[in-house]
PDB file of N, CA and C in Angstrom:
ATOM      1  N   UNK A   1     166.287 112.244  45.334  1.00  0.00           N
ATOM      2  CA  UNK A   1     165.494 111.637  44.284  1.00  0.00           C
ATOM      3  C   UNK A   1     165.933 110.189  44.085  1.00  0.00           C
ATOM      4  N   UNK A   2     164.878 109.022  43.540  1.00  0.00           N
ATOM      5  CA  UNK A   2     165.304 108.022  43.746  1.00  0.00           C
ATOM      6  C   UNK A   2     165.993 107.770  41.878  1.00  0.00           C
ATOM      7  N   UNK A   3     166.712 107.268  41.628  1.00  0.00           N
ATOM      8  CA  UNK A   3     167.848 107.005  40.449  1.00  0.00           C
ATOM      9  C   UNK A   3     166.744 105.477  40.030  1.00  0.00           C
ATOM     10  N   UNK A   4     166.759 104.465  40.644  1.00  0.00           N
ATOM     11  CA  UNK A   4     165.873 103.170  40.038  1.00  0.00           C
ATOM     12  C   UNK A   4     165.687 102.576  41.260  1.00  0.00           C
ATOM     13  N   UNK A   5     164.569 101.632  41.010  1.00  0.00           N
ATOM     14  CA  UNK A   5     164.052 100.857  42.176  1.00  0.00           C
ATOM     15  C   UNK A   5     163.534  99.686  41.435  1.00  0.00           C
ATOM     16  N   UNK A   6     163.723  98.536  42.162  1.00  0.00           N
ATOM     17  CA  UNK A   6     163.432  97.062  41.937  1.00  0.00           C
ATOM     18  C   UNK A   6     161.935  96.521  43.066  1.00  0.00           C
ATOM     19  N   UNK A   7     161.362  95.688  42.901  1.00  0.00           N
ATOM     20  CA  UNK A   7     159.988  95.697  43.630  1.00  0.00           C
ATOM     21  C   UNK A   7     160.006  94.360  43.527  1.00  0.00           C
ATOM     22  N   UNK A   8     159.788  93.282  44.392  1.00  0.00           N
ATOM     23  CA  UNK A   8     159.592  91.873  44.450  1.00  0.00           C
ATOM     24  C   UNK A   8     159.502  91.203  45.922  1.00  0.00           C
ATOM     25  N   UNK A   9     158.783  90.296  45.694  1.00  0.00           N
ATOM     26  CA  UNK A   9     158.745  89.643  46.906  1.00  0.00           C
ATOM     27  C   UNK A   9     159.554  89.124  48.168  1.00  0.00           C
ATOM     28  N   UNK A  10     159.184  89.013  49.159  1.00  0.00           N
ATOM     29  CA  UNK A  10     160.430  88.375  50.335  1.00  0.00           C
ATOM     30  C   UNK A  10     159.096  87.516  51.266  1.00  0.00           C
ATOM     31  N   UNK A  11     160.003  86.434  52.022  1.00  0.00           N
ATOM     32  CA  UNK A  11     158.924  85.361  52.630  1.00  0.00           C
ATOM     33  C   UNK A  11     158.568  85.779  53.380  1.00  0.00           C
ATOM     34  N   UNK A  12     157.187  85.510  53.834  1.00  0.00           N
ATOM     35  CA  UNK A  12     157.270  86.425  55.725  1.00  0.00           C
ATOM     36  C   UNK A  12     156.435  84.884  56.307  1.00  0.00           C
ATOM     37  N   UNK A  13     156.545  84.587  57.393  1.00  0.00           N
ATOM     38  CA  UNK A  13     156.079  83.071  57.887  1.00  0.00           C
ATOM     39  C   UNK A  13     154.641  83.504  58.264  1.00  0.00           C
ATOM     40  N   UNK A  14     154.458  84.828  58.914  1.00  0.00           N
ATOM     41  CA  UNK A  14     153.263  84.989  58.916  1.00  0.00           C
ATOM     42  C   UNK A  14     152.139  84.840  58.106  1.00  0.00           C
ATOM     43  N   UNK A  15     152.349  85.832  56.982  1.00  0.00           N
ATOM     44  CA  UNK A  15     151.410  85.505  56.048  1.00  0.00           C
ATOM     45  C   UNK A  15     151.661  85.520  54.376  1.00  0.00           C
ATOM     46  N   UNK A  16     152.978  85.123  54.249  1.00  0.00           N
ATOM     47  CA  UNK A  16     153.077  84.547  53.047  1.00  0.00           C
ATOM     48  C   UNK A  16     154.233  85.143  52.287  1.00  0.00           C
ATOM     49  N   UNK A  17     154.286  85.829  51.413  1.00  0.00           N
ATOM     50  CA  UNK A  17     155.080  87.373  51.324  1.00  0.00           C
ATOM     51  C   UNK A  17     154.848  88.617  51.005  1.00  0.00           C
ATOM     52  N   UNK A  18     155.658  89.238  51.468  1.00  0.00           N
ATOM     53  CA  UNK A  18     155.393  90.452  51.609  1.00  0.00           C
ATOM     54  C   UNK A  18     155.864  91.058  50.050  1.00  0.00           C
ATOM     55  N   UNK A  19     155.814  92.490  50.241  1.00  0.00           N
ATOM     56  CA  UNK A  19     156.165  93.429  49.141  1.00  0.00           C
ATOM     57  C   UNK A  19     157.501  94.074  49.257  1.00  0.00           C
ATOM     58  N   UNK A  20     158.792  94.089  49.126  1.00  0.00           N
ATOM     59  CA  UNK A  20     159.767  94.972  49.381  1.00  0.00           C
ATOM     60  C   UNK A  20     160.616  95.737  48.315  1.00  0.00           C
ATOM     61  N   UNK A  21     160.992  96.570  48.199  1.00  0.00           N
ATOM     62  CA  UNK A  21     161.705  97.603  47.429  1.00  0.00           C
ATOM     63  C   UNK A  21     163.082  98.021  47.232  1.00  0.00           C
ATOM     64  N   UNK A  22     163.780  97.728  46.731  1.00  0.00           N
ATOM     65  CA  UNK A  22     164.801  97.779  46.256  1.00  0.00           C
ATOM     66  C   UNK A  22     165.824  99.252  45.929  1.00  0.00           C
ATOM     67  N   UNK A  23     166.026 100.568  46.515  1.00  0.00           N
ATOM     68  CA  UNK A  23     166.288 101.531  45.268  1.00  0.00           C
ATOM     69  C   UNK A  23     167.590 102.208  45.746  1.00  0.00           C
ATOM     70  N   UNK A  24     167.919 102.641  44.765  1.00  0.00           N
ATOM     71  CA  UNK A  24     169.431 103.339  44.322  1.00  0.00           C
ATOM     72  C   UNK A  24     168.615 104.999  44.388  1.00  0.00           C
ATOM     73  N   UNK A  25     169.263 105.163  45.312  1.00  0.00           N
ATOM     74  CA  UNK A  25     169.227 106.957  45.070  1.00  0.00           C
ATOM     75  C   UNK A  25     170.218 107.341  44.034  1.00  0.00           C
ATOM     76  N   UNK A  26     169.770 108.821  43.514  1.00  0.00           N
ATOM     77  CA  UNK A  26     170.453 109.523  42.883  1.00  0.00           C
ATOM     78  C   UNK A  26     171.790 109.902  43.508  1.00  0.00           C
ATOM     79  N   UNK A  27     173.040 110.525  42.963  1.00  0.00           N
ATOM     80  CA  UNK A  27     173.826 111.050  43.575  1.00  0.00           C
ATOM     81  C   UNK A  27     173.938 112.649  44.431  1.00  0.00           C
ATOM     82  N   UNK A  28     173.788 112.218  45.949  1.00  0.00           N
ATOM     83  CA  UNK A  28     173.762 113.187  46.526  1.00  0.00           C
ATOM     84  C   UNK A  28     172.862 113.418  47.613  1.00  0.00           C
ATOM     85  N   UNK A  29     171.694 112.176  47.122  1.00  0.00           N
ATOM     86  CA  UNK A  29     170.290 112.377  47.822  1.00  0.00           C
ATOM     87  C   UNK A  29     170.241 111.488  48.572  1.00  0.00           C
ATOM     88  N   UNK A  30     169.189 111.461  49.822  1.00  0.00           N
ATOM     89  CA  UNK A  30     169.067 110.780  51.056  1.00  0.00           C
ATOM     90  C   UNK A  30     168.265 110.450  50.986  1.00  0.00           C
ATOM     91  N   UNK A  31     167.944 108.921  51.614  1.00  0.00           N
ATOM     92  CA  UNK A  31     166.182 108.075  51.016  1.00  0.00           C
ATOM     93  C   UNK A  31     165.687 108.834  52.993  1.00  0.00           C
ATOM     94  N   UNK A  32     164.311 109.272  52.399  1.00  0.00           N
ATOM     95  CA  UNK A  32     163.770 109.645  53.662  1.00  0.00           C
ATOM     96  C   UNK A  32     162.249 108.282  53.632  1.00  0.00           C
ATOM     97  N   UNK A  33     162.396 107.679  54.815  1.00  0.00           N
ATOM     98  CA  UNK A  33     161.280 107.536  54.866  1.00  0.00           C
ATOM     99  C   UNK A  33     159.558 107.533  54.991  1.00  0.00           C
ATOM    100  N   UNK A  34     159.466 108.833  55.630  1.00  0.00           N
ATOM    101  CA  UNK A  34     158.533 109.015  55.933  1.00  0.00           C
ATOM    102  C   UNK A  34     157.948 109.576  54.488  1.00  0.00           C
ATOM    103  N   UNK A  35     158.510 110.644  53.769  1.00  0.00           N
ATOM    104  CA  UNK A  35     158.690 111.112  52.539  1.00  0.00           C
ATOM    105  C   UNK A  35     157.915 109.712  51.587  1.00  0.00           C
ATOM    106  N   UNK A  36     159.275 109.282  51.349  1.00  0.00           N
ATOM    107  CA  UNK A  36     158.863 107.360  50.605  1.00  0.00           C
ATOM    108  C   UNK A  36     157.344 107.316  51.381  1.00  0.00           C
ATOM    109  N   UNK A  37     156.686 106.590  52.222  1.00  0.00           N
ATOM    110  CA  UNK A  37     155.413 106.514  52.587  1.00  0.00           C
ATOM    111  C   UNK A  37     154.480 107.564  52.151  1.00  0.00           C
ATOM    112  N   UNK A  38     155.121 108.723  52.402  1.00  0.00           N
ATOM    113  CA  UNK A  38     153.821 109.742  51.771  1.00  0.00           C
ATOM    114  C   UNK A  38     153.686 109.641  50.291  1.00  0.00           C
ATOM    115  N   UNK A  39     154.329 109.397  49.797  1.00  0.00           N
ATOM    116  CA  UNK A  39     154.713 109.675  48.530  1.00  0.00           C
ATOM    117  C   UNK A  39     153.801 108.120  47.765  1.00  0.00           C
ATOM    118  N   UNK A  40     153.803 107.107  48.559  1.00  0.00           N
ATOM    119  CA  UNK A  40     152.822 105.966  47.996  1.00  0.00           C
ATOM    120  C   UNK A  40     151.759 106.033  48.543  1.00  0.00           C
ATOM    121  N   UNK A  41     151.394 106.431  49.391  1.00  0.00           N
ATOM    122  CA  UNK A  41     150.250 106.819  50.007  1.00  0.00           C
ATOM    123  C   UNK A  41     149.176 107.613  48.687  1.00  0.00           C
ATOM    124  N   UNK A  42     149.671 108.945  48.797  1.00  0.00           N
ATOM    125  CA  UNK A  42     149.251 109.367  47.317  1.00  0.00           C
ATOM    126  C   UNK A  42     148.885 108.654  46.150  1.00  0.00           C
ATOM    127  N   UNK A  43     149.352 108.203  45.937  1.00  0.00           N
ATOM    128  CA  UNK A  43     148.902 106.938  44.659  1.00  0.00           C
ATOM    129  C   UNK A  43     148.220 106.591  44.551  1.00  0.00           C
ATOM    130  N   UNK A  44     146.664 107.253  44.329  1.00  0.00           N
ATOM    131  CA  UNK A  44     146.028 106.822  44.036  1.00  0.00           C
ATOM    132  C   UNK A  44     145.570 105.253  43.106  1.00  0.00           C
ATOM    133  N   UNK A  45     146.439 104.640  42.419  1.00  0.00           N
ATOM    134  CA  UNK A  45     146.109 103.461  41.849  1.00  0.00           C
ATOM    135  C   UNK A  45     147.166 102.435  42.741  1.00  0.00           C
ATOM    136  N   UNK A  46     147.092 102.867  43.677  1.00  0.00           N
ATOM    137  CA  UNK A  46     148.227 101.275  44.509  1.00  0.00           C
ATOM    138  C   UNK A  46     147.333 101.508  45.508  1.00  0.00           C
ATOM    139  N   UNK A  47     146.850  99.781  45.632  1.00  0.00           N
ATOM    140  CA  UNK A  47     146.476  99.558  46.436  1.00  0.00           C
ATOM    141  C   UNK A  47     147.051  98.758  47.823  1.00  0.00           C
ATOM    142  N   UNK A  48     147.069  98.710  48.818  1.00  0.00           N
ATOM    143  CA  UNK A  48     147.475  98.729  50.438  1.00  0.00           C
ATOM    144  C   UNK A  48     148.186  96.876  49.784  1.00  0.00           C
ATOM    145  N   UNK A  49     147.583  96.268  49.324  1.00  0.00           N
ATOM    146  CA  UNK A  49     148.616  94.959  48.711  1.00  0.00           C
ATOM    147  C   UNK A  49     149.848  95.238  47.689  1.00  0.00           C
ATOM    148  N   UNK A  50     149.927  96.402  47.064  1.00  0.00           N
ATOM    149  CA  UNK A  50     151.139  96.620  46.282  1.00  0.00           C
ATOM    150  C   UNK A  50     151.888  97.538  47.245  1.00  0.00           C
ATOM    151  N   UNK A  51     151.700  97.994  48.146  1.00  0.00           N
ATOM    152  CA  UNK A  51     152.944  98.868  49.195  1.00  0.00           C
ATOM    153  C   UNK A  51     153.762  98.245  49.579  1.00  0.00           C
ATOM    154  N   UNK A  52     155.097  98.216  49.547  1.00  0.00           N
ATOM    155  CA  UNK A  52     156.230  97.716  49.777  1.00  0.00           C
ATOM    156  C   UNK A  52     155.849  98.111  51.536  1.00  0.00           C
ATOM    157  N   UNK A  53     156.342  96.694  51.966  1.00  0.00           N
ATOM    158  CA  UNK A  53     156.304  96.589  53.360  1.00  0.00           C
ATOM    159  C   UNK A  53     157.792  96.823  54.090  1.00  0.00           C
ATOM    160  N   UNK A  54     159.102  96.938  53.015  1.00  0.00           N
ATOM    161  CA  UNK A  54     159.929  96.978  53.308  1.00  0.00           C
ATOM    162  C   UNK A  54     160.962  97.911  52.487  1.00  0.00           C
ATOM    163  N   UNK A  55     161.699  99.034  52.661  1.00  0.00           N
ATOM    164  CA  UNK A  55     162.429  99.194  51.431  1.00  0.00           C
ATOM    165  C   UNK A  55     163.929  99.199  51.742  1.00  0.00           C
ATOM    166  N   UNK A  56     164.926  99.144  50.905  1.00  0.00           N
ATOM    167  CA  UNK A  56     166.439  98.695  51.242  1.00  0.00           C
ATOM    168  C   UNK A  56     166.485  99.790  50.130  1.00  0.00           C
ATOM    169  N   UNK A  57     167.979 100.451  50.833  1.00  0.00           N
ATOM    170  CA  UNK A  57     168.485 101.226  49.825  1.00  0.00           C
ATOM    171  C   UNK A  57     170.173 101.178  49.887  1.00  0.00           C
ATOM    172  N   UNK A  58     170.265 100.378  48.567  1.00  0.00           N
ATOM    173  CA  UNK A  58     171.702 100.051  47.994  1.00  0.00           C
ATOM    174  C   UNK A  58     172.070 100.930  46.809  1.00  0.00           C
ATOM    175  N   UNK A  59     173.651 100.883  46.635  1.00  0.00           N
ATOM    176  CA  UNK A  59     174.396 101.690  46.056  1.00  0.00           C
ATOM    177  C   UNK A  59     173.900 101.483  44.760  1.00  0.00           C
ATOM    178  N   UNK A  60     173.935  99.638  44.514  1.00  0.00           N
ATOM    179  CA  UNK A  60     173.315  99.398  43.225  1.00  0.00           C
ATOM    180  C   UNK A  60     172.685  98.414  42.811  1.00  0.00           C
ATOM    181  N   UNK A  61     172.011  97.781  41.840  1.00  0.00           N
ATOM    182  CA  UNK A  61     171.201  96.643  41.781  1.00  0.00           C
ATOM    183  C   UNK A  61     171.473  95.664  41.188  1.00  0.00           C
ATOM    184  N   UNK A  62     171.713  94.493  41.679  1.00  0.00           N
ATOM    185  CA  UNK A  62     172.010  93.081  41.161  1.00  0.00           C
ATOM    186  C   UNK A  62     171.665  92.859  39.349  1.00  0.00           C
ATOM    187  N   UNK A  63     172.416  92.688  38.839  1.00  0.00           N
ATOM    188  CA  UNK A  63     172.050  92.950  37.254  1.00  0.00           C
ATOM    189  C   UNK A  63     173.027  91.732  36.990  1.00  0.00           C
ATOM    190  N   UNK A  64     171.933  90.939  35.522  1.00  0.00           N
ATOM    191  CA  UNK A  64     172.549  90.071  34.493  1.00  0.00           C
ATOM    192  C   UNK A  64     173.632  90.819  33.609  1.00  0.00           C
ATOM    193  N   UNK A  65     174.350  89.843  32.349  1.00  0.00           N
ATOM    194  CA  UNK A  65     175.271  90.459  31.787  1.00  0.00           C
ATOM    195  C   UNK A  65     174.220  91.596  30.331  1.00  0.00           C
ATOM    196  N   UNK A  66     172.998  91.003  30.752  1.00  0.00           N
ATOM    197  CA  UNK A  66     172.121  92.004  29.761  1.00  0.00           C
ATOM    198  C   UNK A  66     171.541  93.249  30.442  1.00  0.00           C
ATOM    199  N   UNK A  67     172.033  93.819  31.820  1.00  0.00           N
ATOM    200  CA  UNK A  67     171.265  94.630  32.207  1.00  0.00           C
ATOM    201  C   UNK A  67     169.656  94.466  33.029  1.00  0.00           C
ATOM    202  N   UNK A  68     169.479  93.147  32.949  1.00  0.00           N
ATOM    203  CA  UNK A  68     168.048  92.616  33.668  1.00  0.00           C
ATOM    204  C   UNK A  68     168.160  92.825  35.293  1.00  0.00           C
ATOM    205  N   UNK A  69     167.443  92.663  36.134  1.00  0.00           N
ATOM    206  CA  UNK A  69     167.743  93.135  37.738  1.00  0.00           C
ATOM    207  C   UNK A  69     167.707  91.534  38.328  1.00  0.00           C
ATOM    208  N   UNK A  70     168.147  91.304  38.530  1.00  0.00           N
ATOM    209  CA  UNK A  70     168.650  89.847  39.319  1.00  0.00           C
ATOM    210  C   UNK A  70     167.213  90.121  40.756  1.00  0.00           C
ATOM    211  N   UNK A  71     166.263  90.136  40.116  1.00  0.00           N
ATOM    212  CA  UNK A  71     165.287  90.284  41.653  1.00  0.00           C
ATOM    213  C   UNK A  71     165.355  88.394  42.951  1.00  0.00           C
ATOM    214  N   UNK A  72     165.482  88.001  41.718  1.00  0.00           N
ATOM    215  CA  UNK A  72     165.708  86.327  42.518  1.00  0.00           C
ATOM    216  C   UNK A  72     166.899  86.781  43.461  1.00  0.00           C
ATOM    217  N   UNK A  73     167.800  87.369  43.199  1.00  0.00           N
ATOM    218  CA  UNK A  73     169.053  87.529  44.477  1.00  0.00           C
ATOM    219  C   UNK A  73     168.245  88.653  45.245  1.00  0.00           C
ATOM    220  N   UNK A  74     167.632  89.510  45.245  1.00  0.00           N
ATOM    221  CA  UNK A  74     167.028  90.233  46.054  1.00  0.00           C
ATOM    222  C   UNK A  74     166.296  89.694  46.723  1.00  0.00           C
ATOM    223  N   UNK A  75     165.358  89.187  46.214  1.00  0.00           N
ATOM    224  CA  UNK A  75     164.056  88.068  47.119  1.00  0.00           C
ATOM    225  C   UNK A  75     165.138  87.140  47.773  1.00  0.00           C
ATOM    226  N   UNK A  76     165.705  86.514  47.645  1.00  0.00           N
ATOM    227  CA  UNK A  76     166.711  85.416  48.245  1.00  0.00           C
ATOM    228  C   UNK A  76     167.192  86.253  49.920  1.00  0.00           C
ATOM    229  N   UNK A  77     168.235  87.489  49.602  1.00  0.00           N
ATOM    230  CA  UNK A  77     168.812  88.440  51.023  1.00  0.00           C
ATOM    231  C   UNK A  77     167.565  88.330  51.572  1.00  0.00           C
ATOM    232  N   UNK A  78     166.360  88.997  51.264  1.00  0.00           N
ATOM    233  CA  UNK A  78     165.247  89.217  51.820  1.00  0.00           C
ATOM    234  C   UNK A  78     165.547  90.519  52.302  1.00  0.00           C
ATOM    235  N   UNK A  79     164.894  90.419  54.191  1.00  0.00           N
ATOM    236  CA  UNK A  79     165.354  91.836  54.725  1.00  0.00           C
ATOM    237  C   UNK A  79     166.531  91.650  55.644  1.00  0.00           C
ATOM    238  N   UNK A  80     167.366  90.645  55.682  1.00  0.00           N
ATOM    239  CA  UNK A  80     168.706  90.159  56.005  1.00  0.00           C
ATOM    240  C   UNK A  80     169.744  90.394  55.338  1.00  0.00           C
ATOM    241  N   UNK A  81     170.002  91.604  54.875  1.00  0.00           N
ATOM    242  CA  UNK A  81     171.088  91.947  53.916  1.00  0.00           C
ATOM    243  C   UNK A  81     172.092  93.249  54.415  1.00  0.00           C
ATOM    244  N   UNK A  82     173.239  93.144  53.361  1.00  0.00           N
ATOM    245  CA  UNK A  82     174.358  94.747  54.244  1.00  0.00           C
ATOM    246  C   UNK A  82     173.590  95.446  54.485  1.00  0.00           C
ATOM    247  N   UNK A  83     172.398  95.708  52.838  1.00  0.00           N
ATOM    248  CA  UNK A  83     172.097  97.599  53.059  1.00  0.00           C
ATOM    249  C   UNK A  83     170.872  98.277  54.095  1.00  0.00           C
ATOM    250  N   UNK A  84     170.527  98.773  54.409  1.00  0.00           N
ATOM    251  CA  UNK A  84     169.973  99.459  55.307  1.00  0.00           C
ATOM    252  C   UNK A  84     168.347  99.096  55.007  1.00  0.00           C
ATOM    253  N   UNK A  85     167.360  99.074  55.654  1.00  0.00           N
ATOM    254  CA  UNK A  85     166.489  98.344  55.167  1.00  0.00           C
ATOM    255  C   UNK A  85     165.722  99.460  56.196  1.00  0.00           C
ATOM    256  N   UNK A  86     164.512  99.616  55.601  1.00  0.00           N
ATOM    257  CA  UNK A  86     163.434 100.622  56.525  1.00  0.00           C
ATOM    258  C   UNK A  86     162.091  99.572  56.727  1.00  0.00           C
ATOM    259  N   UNK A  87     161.177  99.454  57.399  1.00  0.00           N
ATOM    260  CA  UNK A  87     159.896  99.011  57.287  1.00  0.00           C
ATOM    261  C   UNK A  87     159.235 100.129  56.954  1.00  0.00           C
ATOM    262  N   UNK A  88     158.336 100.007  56.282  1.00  0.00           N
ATOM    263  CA  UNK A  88     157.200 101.544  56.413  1.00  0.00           C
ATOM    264  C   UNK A  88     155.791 100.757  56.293  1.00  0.00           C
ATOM    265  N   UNK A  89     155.275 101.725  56.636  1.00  0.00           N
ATOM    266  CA  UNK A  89     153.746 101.126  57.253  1.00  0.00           C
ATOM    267  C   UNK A  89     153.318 102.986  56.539  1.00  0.00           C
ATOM    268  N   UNK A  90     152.150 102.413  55.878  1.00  0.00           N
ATOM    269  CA  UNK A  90     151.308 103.356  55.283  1.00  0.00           C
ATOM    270  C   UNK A  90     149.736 103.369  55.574  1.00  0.00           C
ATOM    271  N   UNK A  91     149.579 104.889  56.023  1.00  0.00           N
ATOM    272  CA  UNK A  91     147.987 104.661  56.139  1.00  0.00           C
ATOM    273  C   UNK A  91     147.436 106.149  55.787  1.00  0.00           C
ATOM    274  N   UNK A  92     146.160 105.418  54.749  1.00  0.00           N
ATOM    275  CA  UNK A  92     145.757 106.902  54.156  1.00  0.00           C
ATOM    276  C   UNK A  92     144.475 107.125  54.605  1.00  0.00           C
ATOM    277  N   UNK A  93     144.548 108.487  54.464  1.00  0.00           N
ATOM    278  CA  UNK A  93     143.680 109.275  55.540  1.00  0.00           C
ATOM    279  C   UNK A  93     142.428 109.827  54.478  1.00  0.00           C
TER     280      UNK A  93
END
């Protein structure tokens, strides 16, 4: 199960930026991807421009001294960072 997830942009030269995802699993649990894709796929109210084109899954999330998510340091790594980073590509049927 996913614990929190952060959602913000990263550059892509191609066509501008993309969508990527940020999330902290729960303790114990394994980010599956294909799972993650089905699982937005379903969603009926997201449309193919809000699908994260990318998702990273870190221990934990860049946070101010108020608890806010530092997404500017996320967008900054991009998809060049330690944690493990998946592409997913979604297509609904």
């Amino acid at each position: 199960a996913v614990a929190e997830v952060a959602v913000y942009p990263v550059p892509d030269p191609a066509v501008g930026d993309q969508v990527m995802a940020a999330v902290v699993m729960a303790p114990g649990a394994e980010f599956d991807a294909d799972k993650f894709g089905a699982f937005l796929a379903e969603q009926p109210d997201l449309g193919p421009k809000q699908w994260p084109s990318y998702v990273r899954v870190s221990p934990a999330l860049p946070r101010t001294a108020t608890f806010k998510v530092l997404k500017r340091e996320l967008s900054a790594e991009g998809v060049d960072c330690a944690d493990p980073v998946w592409q997913i590509r979604l297509r609904r049927d």
